[in-house]
N, C-alpha and C. Protein backbone atom coordinates (compact mmCIF):
# COMPACT_ATOMS: atom_id res chain seq x y z
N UNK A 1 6.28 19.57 24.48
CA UNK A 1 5.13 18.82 24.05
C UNK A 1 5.58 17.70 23.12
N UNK A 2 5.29 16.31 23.32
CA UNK A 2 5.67 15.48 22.24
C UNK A 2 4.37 15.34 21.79
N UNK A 3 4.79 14.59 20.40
CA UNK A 3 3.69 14.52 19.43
C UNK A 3 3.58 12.98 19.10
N UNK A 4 2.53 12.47 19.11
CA UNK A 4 2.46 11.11 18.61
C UNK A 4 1.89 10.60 17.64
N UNK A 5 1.94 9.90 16.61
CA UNK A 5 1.48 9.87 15.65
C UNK A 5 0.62 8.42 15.52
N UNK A 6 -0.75 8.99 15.40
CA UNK A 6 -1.37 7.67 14.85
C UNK A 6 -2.34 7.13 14.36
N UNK A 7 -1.62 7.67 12.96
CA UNK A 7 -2.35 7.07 11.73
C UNK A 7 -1.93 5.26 11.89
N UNK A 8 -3.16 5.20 10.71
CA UNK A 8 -3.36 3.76 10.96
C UNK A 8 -3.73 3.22 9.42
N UNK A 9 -2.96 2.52 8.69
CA UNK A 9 -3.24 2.65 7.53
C UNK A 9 -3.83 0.61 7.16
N UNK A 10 -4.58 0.41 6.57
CA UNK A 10 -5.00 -0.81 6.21
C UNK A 10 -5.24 -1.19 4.84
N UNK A 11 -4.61 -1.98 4.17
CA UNK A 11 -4.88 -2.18 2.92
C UNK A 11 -5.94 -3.56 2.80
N UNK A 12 -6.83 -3.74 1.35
CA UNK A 12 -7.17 -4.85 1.21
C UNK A 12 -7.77 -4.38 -0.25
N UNK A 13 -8.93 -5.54 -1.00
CA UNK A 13 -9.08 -5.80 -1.78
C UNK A 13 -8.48 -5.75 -3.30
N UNK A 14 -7.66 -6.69 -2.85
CA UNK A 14 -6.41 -6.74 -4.33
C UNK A 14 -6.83 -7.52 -5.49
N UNK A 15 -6.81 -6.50 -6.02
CA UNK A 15 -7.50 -7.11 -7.63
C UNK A 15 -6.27 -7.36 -8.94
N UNK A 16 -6.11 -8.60 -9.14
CA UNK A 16 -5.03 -8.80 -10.28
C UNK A 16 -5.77 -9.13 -11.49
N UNK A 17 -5.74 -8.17 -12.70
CA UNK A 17 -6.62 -8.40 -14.23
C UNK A 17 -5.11 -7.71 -15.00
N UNK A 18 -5.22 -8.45 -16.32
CA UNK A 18 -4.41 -7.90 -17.11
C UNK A 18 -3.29 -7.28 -16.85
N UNK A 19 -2.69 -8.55 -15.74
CA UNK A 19 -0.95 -8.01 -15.67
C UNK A 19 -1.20 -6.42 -14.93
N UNK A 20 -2.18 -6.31 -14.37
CA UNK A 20 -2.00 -4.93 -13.86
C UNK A 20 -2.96 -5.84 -11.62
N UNK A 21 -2.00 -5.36 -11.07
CA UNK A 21 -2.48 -5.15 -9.45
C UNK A 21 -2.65 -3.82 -9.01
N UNK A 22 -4.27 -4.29 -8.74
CA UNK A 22 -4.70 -3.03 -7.56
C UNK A 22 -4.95 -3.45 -6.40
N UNK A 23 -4.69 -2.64 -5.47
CA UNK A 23 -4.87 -2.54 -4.08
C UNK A 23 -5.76 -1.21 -3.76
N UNK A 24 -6.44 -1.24 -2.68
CA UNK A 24 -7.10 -0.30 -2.02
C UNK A 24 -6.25 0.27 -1.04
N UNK A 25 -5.84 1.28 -0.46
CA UNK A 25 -5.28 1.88 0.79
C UNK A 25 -6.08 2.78 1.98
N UNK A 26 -6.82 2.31 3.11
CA UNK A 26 -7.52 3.08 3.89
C UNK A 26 -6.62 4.15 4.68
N UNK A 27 -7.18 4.85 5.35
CA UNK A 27 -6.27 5.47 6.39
C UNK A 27 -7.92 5.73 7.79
N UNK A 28 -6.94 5.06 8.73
CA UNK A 28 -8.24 4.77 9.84
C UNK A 28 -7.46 5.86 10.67
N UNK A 29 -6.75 6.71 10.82
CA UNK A 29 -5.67 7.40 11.88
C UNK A 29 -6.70 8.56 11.80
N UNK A 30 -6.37 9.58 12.37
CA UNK A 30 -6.85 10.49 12.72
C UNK A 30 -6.02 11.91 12.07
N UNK A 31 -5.08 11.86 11.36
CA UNK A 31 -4.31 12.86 10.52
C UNK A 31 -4.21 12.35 9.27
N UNK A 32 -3.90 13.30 8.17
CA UNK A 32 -4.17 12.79 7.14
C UNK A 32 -1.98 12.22 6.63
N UNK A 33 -2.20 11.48 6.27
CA UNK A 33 -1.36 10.20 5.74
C UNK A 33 -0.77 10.50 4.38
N UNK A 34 0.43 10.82 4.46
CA UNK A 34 0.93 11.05 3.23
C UNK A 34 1.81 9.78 2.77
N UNK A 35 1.31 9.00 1.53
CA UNK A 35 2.32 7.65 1.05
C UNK A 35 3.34 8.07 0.77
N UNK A 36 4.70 7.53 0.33
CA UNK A 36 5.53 8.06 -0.45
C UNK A 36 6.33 6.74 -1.00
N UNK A 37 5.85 5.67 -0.72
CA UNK A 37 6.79 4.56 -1.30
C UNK A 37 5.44 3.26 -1.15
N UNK A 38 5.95 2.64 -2.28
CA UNK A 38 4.95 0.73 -2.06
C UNK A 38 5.83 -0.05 -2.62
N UNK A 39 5.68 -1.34 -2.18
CA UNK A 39 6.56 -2.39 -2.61
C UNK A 39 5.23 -3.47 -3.35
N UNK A 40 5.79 -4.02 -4.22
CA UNK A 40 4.62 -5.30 -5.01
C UNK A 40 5.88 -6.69 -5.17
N UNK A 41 5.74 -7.40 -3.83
CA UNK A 41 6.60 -8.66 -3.98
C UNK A 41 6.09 -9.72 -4.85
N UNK A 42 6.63 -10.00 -5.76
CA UNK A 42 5.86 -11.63 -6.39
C UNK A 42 7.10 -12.33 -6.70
N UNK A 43 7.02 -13.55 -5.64
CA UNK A 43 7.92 -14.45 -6.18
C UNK A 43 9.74 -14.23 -6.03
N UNK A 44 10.71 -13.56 -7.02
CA UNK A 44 11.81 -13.37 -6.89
C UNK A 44 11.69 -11.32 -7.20
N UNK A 45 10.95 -11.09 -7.40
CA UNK A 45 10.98 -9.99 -8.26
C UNK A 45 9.88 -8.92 -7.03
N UNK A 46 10.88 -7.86 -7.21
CA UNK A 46 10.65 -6.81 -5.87
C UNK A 46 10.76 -5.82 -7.20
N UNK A 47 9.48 -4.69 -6.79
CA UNK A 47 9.12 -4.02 -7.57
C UNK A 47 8.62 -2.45 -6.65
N UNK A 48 9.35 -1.68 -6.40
CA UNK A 48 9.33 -0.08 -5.57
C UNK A 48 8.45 0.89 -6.74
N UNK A 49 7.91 1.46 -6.02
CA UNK A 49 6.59 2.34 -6.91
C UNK A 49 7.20 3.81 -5.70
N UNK A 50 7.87 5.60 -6.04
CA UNK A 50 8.10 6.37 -5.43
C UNK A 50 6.26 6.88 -5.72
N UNK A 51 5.34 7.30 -5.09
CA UNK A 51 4.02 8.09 -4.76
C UNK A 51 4.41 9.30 -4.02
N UNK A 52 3.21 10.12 -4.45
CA UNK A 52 2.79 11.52 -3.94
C UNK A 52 1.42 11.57 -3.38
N UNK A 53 1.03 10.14 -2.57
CA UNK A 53 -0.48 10.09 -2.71
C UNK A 53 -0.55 11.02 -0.79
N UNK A 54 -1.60 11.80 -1.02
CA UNK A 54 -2.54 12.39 0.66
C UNK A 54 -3.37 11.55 0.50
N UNK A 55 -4.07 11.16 2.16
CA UNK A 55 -4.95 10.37 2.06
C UNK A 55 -5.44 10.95 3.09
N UNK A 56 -6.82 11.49 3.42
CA UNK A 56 -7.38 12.06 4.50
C UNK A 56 -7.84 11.12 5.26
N UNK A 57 -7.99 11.72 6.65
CA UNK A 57 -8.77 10.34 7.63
C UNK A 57 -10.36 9.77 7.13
N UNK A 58 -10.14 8.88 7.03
CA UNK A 58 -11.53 8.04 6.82
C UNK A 58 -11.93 7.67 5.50
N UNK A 59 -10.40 8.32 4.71
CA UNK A 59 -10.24 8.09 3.20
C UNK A 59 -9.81 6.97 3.08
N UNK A 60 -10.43 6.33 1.54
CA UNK A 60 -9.46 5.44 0.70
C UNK A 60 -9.24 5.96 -0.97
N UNK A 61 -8.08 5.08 -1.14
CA UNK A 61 -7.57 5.72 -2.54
C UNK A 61 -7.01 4.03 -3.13
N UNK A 62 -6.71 4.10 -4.27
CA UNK A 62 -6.79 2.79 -4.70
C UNK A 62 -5.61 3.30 -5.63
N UNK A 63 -4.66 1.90 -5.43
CA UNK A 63 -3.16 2.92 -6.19
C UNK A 63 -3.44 1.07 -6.90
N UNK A 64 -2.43 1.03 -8.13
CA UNK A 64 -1.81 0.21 -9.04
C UNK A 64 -0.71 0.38 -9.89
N UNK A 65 -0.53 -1.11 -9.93
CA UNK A 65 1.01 -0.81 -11.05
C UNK A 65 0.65 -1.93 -12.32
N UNK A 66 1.29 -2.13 -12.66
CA UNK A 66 1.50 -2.88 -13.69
C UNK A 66 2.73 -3.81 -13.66
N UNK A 67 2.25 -5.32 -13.62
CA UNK A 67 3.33 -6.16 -13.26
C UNK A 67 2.70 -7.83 -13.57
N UNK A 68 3.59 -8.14 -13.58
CA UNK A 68 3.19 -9.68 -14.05
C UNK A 68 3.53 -10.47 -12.82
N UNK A 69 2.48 -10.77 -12.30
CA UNK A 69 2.68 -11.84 -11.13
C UNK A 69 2.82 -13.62 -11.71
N UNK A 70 3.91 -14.03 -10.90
CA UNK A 70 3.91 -15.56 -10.59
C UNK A 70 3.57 -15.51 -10.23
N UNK A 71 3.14 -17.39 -9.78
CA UNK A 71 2.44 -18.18 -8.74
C UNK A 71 3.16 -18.20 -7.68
N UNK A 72 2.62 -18.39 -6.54
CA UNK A 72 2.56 -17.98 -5.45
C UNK A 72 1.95 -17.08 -4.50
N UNK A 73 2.53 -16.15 -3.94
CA UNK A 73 2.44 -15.21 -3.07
C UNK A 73 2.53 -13.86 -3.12
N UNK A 74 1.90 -12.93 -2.98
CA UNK A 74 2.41 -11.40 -3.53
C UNK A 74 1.99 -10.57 -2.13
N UNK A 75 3.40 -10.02 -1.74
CA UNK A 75 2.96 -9.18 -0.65
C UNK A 75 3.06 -7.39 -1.16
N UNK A 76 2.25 -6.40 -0.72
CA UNK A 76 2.20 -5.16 -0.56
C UNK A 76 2.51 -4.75 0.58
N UNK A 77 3.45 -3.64 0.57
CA UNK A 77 4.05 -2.87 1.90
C UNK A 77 3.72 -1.65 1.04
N UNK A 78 2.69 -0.65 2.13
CA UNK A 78 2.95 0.76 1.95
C UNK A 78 3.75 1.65 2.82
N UNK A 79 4.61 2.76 2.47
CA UNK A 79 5.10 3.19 4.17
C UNK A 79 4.75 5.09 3.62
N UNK A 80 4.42 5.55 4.69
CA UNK A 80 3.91 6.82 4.58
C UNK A 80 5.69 7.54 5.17
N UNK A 81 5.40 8.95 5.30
CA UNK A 81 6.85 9.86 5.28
C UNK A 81 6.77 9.61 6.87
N UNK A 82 5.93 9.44 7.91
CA UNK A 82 6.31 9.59 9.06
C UNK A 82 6.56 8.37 9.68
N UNK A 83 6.61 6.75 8.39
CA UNK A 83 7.03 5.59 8.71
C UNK A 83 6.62 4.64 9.31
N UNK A 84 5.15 5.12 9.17
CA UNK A 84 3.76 3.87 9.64
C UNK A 84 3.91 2.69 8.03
N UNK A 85 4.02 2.08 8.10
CA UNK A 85 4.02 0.76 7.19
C UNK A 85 3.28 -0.11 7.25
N UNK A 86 1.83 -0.53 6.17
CA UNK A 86 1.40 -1.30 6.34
C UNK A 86 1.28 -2.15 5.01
N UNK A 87 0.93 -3.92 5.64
CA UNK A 87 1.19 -4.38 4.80
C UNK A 87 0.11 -5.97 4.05
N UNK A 88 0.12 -6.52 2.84
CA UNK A 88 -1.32 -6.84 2.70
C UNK A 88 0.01 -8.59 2.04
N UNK A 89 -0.72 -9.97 2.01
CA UNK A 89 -0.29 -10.88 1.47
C UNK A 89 -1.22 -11.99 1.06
N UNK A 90 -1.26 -12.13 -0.13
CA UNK A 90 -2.23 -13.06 -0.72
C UNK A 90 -1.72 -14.21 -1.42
N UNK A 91 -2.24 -15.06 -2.09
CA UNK A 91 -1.99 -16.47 -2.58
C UNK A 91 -2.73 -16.32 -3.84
N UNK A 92 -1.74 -15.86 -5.49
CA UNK A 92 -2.38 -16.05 -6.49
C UNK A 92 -2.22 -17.06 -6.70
């Protein structure tokens, strides 16, 4: 029997206040989604966050860090343990 996996993970509404970014994380898949790593790109500066977050189907959970964004561009990559990766890019 093979097994296929497919969760489906979507991020959006990124909120930057006080040197701190939040993101929202959905999970549209049909198993529940375990995170275990995020990336917060701004500019030259790559910033890895290790998580323990479950996320059930049809759940969202709203993760943040604390970071000082430049101008430009800031991308989010989440990747769960079974290596679905999704990813969000905005224009502060």
């Amino acid at each position: 029997t093979q097994f296929t996996y497919t969760g489906t993970l979507s991020l959006n509404t990124q909120i930057i206040q006080n040197n701190n970014i939040s993101f929202v994380v959905s999970n549209h898949g049909g198993i529940t989604a375990h995170i275990v790593r995020y990336w917060i790109v701004t500019g030259a500066q790559t910033t890895s966050i290790d998580t323990n977050t479950y996320l059930d189907p049809g759940k969202s959970v709203t993760l943040s860090q604390v970071i000082t964004p430049t101008s430009g561009t800031i991308e989010i990559r989440v990747i769960t343990e079974r290596g679905s990766i999704a990813s969000f890019t905005s224009t502060v």
